[in-house]
PDB file of N, CA and C in Angstrom:
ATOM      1  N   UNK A   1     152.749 142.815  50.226  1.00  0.00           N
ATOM      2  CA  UNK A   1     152.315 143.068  51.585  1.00  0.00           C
ATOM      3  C   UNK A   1     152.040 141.734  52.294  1.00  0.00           C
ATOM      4  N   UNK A   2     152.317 141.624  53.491  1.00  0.00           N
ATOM      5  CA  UNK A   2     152.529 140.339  54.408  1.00  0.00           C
ATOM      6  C   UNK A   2     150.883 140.668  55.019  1.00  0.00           C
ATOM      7  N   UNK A   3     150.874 139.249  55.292  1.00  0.00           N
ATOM      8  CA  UNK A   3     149.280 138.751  56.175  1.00  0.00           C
ATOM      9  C   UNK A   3     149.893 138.300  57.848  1.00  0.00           C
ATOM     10  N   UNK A   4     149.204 138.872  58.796  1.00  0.00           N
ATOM     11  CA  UNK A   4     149.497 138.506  60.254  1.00  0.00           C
ATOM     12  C   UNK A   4     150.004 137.174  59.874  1.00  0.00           C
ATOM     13  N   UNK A   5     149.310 136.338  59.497  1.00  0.00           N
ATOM     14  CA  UNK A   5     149.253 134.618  58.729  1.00  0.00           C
ATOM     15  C   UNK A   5     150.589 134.300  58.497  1.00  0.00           C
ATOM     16  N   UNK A   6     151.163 135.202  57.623  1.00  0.00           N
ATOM     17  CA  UNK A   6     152.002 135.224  56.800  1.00  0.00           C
ATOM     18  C   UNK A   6     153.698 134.913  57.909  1.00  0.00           C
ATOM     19  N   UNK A   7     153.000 136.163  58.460  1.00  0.00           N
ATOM     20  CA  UNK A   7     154.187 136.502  59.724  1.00  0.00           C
ATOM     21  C   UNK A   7     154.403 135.701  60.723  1.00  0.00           C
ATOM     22  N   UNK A   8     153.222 134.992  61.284  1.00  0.00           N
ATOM     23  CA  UNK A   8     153.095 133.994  61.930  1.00  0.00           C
ATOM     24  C   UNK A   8     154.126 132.773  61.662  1.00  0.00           C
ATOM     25  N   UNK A   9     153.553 132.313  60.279  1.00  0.00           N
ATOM     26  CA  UNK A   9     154.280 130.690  59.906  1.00  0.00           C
ATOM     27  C   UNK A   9     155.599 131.439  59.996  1.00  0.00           C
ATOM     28  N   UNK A  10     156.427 132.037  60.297  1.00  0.00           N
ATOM     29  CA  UNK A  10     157.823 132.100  60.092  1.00  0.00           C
ATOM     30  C   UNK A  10     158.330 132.338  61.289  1.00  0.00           C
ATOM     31  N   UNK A  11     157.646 132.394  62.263  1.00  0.00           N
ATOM     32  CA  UNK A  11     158.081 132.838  63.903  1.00  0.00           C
ATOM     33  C   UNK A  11     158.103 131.092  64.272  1.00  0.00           C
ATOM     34  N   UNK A  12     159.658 130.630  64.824  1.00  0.00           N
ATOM     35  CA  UNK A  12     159.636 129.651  65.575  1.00  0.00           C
ATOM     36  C   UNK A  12     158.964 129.437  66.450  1.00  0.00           C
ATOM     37  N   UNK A  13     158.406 127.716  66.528  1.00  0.00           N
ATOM     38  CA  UNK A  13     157.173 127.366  67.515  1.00  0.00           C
ATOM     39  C   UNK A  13     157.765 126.931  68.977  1.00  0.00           C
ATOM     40  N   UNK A  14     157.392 126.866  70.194  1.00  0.00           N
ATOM     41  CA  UNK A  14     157.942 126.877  71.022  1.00  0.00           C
ATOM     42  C   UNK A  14     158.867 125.670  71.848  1.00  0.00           C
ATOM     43  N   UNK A  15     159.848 126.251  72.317  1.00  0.00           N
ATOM     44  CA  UNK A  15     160.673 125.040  72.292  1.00  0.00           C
ATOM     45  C   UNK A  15     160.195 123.956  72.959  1.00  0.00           C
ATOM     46  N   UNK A  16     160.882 122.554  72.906  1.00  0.00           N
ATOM     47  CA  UNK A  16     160.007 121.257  73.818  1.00  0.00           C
ATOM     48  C   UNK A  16     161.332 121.166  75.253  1.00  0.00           C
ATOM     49  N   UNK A  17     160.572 120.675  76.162  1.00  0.00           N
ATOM     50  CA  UNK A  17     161.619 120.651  77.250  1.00  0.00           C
ATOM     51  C   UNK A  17     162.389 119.582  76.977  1.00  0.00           C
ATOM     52  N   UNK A  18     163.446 119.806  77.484  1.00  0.00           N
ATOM     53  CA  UNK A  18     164.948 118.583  77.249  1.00  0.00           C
ATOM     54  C   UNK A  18     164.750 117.835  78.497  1.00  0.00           C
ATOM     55  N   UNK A  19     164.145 118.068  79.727  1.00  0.00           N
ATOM     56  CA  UNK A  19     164.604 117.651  80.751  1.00  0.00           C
ATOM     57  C   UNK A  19     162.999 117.560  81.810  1.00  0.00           C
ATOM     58  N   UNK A  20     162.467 115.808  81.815  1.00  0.00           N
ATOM     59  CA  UNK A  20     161.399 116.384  82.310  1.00  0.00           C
ATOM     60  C   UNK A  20     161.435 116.319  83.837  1.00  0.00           C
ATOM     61  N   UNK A  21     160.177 116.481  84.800  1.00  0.00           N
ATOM     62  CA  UNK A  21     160.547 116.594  86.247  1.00  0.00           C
ATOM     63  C   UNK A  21     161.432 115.134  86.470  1.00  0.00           C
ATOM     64  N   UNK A  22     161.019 113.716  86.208  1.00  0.00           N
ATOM     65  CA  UNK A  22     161.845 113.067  86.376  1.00  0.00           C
ATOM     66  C   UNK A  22     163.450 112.720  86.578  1.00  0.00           C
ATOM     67  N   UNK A  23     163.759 113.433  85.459  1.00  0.00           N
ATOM     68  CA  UNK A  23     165.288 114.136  85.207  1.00  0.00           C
ATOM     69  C   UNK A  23     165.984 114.703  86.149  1.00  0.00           C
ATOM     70  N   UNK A  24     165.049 115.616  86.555  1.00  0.00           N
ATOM     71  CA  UNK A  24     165.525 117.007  87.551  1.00  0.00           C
ATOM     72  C   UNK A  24     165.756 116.070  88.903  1.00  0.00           C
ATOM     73  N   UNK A  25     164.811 115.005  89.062  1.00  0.00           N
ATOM     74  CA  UNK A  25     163.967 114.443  90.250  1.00  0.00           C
ATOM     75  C   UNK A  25     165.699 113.274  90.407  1.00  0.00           C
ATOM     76  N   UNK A  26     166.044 112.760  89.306  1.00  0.00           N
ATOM     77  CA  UNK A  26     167.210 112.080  89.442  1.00  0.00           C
ATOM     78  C   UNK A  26     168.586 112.588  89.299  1.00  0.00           C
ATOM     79  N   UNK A  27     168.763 113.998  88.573  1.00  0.00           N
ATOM     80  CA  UNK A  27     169.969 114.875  89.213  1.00  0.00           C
ATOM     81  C   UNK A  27     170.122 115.208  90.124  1.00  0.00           C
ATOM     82  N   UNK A  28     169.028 115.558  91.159  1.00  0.00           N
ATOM     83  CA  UNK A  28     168.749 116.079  92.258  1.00  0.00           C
ATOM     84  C   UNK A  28     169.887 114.832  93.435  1.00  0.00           C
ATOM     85  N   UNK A  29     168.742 113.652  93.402  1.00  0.00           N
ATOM     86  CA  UNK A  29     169.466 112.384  93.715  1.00  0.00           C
ATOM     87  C   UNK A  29     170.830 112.105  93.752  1.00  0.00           C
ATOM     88  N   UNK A  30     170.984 112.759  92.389  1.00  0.00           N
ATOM     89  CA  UNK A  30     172.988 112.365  92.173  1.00  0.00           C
ATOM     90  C   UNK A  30     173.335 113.181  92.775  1.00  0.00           C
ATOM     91  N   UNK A  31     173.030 114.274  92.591  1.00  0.00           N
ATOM     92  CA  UNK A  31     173.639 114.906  93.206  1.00  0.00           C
ATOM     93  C   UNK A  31     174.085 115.458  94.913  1.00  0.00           C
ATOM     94  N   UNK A  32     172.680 115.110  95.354  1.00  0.00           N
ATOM     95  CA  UNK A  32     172.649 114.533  97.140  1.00  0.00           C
ATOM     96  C   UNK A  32     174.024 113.544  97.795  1.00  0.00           C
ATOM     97  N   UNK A  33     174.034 112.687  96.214  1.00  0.00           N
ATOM     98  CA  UNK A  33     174.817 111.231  96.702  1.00  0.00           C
ATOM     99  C   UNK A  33     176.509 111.682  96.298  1.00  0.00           C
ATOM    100  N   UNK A  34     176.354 112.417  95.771  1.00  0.00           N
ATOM    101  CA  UNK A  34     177.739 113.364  95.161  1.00  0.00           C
ATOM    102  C   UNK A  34     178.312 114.091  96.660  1.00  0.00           C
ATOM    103  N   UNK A  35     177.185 115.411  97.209  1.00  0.00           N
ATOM    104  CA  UNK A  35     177.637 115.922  97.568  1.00  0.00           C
ATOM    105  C   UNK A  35     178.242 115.176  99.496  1.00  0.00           C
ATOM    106  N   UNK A  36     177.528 114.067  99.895  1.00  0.00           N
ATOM    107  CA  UNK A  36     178.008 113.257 100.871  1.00  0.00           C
ATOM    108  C   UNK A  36     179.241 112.658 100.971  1.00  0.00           C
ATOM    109  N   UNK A  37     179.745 112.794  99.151  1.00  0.00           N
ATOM    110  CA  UNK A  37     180.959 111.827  99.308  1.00  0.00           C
ATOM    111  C   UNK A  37     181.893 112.523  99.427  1.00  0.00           C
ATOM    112  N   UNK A  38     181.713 114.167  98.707  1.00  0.00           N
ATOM    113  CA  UNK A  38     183.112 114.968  98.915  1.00  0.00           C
ATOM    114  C   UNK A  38     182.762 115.696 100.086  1.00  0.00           C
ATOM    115  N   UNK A  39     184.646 116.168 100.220  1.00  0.00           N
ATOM    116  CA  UNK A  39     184.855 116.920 101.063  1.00  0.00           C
ATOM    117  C   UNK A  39     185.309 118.222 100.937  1.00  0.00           C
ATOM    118  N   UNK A  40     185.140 118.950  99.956  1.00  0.00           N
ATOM    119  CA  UNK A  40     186.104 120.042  99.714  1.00  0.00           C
ATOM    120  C   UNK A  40     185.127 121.357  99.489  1.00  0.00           C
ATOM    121  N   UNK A  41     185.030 121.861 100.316  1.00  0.00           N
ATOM    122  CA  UNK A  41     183.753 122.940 100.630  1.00  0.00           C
ATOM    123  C   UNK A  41     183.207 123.679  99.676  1.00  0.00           C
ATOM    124  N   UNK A  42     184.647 123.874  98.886  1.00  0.00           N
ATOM    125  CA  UNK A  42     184.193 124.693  97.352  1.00  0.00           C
ATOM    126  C   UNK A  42     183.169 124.432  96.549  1.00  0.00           C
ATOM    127  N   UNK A  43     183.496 122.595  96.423  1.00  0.00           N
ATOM    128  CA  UNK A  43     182.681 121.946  95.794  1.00  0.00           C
ATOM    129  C   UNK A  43     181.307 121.662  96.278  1.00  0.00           C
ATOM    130  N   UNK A  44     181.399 121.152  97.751  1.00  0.00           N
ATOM    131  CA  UNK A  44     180.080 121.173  98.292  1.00  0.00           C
ATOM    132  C   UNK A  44     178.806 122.472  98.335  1.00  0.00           C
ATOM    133  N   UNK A  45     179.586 124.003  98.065  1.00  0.00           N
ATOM    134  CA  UNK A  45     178.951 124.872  97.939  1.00  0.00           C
ATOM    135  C   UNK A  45     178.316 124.502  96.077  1.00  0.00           C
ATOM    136  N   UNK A  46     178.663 124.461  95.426  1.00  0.00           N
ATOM    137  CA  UNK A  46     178.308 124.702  94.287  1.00  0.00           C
ATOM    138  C   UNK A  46     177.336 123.773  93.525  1.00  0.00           C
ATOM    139  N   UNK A  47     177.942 122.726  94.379  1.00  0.00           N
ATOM    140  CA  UNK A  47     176.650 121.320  94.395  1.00  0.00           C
ATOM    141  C   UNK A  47     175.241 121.251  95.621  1.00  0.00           C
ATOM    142  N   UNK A  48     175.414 122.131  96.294  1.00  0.00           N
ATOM    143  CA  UNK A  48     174.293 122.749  96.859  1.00  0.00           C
ATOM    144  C   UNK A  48     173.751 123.743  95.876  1.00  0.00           C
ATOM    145  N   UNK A  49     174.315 125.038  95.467  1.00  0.00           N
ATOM    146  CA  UNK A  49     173.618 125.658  94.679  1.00  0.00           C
ATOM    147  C   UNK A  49     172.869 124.948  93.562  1.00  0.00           C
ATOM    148  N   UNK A  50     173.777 124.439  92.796  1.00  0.00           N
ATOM    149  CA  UNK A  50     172.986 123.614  91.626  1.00  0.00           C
ATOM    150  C   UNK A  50     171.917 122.544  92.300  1.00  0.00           C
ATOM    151  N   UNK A  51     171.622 121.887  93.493  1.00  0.00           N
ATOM    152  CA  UNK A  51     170.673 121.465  93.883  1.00  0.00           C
ATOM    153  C   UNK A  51     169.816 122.111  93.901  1.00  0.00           C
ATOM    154  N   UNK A  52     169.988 123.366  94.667  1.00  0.00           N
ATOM    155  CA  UNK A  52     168.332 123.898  95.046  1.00  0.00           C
ATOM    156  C   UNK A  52     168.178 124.601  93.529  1.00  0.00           C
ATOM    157  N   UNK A  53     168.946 124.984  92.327  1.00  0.00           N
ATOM    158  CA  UNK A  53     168.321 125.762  91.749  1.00  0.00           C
ATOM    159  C   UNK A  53     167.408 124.250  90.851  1.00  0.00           C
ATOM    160  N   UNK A  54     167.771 123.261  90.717  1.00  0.00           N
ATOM    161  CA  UNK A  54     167.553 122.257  89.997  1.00  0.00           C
ATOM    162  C   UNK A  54     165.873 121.784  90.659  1.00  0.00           C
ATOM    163  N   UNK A  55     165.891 122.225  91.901  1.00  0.00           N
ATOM    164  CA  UNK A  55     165.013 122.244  92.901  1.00  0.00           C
ATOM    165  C   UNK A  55     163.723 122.724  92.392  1.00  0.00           C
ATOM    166  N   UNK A  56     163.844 124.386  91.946  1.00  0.00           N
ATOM    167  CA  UNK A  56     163.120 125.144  91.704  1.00  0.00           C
ATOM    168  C   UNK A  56     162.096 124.860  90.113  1.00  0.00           C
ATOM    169  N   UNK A  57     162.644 124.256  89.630  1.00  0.00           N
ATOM    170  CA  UNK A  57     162.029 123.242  88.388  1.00  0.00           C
ATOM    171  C   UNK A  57     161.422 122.325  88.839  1.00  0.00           C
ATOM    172  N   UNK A  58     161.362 121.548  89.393  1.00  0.00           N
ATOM    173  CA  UNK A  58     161.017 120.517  89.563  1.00  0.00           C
ATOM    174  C   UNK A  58     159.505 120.398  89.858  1.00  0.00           C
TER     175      UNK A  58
END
C-alpha cells in the first residue's frame, strides 16, 4: 500500500521557465525591427500576431 508521500515523490516537479521577461522583452524588439523591414502582408500579419501574443507574457 502507497503513502500520499509515496505518490508524491513520483509526480514531476514543476517545470522552470525557458524564457524569462527579458527574452520576451527582446523578441518582441526583433521582431518590431523585422516587421518594418518586410513587405508582404502575409508575413506582416503573423509577425503581428506573434507580437502581441509574445506581449501577453511579458
Amino acid at each position: 500500500m502507497e503513502t500520499a508521500t509515496q505518490t508524491e515523490m513520483r509526480q514531476p516537479g514543476r517545470a522552470r521557465a525557458l524564457l524569462s521577461n527579458q527574452d520576451f522583452t527582446l523578441l518582441r524588439a526583433a521582431l518590431a525591427s523585422h516587421a518594418r523591414a518586410t513587405e508582404e502582408p502575409d508575413e506582416l500579419a503573423r509577425i503581428s500576431a506573434l507580437y502581441h501574443r509574445l506581449g501577453s507574457f511579458a
